[in-house]
Protein backbone atom coordinates (compact mmCIF):
# COMPACT_ATOMS: atom_id res chain seq x y z
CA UNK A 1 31.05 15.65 56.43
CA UNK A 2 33.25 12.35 56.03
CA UNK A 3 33.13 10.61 52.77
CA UNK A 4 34.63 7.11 53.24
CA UNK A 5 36.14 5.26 50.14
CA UNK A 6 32.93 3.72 49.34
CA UNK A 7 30.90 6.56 49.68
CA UNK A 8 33.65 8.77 47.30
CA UNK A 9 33.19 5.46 44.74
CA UNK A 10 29.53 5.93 44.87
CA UNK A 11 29.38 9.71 43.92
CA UNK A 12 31.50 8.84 41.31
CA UNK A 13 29.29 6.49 39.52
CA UNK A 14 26.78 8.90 40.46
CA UNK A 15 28.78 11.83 38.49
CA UNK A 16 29.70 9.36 35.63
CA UNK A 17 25.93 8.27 34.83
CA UNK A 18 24.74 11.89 34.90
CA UNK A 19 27.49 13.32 32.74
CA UNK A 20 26.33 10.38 30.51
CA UNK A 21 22.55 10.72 30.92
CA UNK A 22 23.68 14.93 29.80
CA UNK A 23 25.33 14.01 26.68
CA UNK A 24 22.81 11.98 25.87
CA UNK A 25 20.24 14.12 25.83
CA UNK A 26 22.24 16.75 24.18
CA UNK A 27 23.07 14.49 21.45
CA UNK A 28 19.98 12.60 20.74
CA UNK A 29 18.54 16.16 20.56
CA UNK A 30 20.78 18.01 18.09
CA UNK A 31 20.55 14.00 15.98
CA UNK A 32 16.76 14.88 15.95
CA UNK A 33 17.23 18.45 14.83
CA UNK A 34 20.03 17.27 11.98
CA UNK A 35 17.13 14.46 10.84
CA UNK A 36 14.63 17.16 10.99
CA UNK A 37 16.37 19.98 8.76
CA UNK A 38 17.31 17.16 6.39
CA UNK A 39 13.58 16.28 6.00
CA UNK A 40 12.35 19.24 5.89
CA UNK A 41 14.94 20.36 2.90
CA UNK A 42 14.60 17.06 0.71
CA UNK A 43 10.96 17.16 1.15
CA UNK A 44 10.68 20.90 0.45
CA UNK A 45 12.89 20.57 -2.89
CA UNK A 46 10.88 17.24 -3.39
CA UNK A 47 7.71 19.64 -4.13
CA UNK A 48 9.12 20.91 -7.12
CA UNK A 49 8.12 17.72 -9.09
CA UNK A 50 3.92 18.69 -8.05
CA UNK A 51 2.55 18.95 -10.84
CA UNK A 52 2.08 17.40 -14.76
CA UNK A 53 5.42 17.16 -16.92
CA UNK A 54 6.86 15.80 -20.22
CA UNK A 55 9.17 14.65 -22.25
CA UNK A 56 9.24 13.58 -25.84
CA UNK A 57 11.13 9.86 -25.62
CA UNK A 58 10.33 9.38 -29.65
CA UNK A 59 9.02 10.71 -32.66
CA UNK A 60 5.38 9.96 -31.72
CA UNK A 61 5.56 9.41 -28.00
CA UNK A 62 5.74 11.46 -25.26
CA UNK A 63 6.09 10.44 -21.71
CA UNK A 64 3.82 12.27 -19.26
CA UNK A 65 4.49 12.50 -15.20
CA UNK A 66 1.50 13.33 -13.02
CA UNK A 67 2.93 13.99 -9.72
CA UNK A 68 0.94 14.98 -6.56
CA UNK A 69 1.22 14.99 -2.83
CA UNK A 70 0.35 12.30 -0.58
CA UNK A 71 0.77 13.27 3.10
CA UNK A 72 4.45 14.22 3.15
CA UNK A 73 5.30 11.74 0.49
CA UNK A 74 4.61 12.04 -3.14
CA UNK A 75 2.36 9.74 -5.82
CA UNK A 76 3.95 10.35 -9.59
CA UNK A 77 1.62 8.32 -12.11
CA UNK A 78 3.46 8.04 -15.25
CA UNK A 79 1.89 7.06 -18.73
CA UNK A 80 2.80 7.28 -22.26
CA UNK A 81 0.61 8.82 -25.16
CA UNK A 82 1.46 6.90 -28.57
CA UNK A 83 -0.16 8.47 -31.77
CA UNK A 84 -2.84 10.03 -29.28
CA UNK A 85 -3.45 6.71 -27.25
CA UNK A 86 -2.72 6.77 -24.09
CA UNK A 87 -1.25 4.14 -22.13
CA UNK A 88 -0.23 3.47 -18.41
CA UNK A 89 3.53 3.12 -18.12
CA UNK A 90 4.16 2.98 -14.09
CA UNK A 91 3.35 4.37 -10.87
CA UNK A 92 6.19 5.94 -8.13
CA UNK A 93 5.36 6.05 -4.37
CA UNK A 94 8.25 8.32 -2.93
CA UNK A 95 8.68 9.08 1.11
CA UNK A 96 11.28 10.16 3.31
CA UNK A 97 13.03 7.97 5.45
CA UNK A 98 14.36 9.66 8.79
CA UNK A 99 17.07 7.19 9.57
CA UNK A 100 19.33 7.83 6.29
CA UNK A 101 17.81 10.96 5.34
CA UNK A 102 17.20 10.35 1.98
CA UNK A 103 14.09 9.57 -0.16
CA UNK A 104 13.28 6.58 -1.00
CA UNK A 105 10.48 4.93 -3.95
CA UNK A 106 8.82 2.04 -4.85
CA UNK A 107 7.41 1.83 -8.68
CA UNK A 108 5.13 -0.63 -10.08
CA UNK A 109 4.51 -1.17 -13.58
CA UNK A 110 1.16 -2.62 -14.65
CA UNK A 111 2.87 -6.31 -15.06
CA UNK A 112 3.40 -5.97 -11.46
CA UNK A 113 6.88 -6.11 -11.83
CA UNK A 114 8.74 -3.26 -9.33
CA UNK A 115 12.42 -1.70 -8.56
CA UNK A 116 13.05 0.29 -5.92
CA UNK A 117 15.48 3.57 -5.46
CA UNK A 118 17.15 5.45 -3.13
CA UNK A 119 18.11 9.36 -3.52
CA UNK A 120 18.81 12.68 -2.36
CA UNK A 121 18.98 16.25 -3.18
CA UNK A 122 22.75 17.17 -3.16
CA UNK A 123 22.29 20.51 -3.88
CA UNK A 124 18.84 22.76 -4.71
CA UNK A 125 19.14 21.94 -7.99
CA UNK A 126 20.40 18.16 -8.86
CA UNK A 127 18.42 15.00 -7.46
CA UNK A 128 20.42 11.89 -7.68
CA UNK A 129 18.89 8.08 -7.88
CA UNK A 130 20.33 5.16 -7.40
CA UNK A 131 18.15 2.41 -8.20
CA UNK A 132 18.27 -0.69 -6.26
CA UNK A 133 17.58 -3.86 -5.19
CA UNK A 134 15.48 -4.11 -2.34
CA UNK A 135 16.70 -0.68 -1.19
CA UNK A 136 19.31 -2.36 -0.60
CA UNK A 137 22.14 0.84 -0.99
CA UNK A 138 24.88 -1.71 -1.67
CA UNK A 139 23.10 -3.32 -4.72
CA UNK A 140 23.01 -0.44 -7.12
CA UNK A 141 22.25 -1.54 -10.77
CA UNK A 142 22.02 1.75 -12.50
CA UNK A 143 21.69 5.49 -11.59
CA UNK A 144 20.60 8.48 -12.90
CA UNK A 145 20.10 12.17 -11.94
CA UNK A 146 17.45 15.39 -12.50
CA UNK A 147 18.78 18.51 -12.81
CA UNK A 148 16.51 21.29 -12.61
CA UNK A 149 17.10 24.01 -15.30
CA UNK A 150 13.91 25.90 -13.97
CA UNK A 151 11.12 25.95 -12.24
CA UNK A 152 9.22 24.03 -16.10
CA UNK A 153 12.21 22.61 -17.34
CA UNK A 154 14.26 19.45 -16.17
CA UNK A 155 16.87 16.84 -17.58
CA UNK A 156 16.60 13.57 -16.84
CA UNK A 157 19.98 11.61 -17.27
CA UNK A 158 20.61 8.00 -16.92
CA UNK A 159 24.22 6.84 -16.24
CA UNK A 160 25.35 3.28 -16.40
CA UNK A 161 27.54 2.01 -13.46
CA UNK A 162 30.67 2.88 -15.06
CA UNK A 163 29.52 6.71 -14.74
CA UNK A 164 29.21 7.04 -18.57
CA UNK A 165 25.96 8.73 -19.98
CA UNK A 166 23.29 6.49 -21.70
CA UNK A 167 20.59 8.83 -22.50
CA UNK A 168 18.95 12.12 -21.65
CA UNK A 169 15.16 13.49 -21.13
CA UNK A 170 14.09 16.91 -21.65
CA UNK A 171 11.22 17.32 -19.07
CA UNK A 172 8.62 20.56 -19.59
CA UNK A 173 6.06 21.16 -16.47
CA UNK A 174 2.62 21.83 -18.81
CA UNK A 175 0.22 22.36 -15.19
């Protein structure tokens, strides 16, 4: 068989496009299986908040966190109790997003005033927040982090932007 010069040009581009269309699919697939173990480990850890904690944020109050599944996102309804009243304080919608891997929430306080944050498990045991505007990552205004001590106890430290500590929340699971 005779290739001419056109014909040898032509099984070129062939070669080219399905070298290309290879990668490709190689890639896109082990992308999808990077996205997928990331989602599946920051929504695993993610499950450790299930459940009712608290934290004693002054001599008569204490800050409660009701936290429960929703799909494969999470619903945390937060109140405070104030010389046995108890009042509504915000509620925290939390999914995953697949394109940055990280978890993302939306809370609303009762005035209907909202922030939003962005954050990720770095490890099994610390969850860092940044919480932004929009969710826009660039526009961080403050930050804080969870560390869990044990399966009932967490901190709950806020950080101002300069990376210096501002305050710190002992968190007990009670259900």
């Amino acid at each position: 068989m005779v290739i001419n010069s056109a014909g040898s040009k032509a099984i070129k581009k062939l070669y080219k496009a399905s070298v290309t269309a290879v990668l490709f699919l190689v890639c896109s697939t082990w992308l999808t299986a990077q996205t997928n173990i990331a989602e599946l480990k920051q929504l695993e850890i993610m499950k450790r908040f299930i459940g009712t904690w608290q934290a004693a944020v002054g001599n008569d109050t204490v800050e409660v966190w009701e936290c429960q599944p929703y799909g494969d996102g999470f619903i945390v309804t937060v109140y405070r109790i104030t010389d046995g009243r108890k009042t509504p304080y915000y509620v925290n919608n939390v999914g995953f997003d697949s394109l940055d891997g990280k978890l993302k929430g939306y809370v609303l306080w009762p005035s209907g005033d909202y922030m939003t944050w962005i954050a990720e498990f770095n490890d099994e045991k610390k969850f860092k927040v940044d919480l932004v505007v929009n969710f826009n990552p660039a526009a961080v205004w403050t930050r804080y982090e969870m560390v869990y001590i044990s399966p009932k106890e967490r901190t709950w430290i806020n950080y101002n932007l300069s990376g210096e500590k501002t305050s710190e929340l002992k968190f007990v699971k009670i259900k």
